[in-house]
Protein backbone atom coordinates (compact mmCIF):
# COMPACT_ATOMS: atom_id res chain seq x y z
CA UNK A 1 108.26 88.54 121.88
CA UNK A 2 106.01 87.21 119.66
CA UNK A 3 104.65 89.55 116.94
CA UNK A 4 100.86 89.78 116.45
CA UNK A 5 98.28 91.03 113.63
CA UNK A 6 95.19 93.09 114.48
CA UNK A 7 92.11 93.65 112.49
CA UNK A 8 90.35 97.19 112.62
CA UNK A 9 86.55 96.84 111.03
CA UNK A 10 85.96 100.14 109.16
CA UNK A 11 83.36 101.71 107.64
CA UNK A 12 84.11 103.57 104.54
CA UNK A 13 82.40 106.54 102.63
CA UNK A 14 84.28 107.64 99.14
CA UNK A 15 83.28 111.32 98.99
CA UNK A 16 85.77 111.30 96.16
CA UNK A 17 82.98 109.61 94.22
CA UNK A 18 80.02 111.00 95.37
CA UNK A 19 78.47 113.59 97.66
CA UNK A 20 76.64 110.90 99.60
CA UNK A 21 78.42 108.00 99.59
CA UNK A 22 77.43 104.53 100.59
CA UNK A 23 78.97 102.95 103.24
CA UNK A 24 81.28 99.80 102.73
CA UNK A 25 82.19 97.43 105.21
CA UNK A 26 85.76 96.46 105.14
CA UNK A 27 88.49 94.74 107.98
CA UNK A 28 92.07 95.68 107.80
CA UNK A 29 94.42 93.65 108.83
CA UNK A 30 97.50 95.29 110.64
CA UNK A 31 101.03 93.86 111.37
CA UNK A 32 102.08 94.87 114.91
CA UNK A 33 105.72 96.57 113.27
CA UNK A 34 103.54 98.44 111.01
CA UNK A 35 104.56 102.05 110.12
CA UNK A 36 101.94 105.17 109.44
CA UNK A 37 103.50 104.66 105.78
CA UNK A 38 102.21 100.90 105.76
CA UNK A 39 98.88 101.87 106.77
CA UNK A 40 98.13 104.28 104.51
CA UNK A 41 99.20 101.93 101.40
CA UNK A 42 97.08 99.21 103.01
CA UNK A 43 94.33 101.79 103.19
CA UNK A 44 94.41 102.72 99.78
CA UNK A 45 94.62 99.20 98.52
CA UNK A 46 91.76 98.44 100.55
CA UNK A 47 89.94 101.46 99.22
CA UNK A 48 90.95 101.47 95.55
CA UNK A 49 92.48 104.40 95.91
CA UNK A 50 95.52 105.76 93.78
CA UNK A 51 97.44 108.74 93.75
CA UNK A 52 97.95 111.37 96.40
CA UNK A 53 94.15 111.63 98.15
CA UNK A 54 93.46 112.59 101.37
CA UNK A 55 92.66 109.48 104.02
CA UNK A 56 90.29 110.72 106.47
CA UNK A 57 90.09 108.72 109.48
CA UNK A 58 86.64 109.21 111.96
CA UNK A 59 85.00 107.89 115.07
CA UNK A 60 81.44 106.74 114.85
CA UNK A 61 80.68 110.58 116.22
CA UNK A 62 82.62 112.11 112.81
CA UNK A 63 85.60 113.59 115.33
CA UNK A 64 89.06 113.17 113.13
CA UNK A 65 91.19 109.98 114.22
CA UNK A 66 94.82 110.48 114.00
CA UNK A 67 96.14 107.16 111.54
CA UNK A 68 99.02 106.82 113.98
CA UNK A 69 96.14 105.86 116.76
CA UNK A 70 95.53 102.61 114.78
CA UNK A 71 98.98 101.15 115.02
CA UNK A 72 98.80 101.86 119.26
CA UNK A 73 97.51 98.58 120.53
CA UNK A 74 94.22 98.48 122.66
CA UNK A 75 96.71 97.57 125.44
CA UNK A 76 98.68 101.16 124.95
């Protein structure tokens, strides 16, 4: 079985930094044998984030997102 990477195109606010944050525009690139541990550290690299913070993750309606949903494949 060959093993496959998947990029998820987020849309980030930092309301760590600021009340009304900008958006960024970011992909992340995720490894099919991925754990929820490897996607938060790839989150906070792609974030700049250090130390224990809280990840939110939200459809385009603002409803929560369980990480674990983005290491299911669309095919799932």
């Amino acid at each position: 079985m060959e093993l496959k990477n998947r990029f998820i195109h987020l849309k980030i606010r930092r309301y760590d930094i600021s009340e009304k944050p900008e958006v960024i525009k970011k992909s992340l690139k995720i490894a099919s044998e991925a754990t929820l541990a490897d996607l938060k550290k790839e989150l906070q690299d792609l974030c700049g984030i250090t130390g224990d913070k809280v990840i939110k993750v939200r459809y385009p309606d603002n409803t929560l997102i369980p990480m674990l949903f983005l290491l299911q494949s669309p095919e799932e």
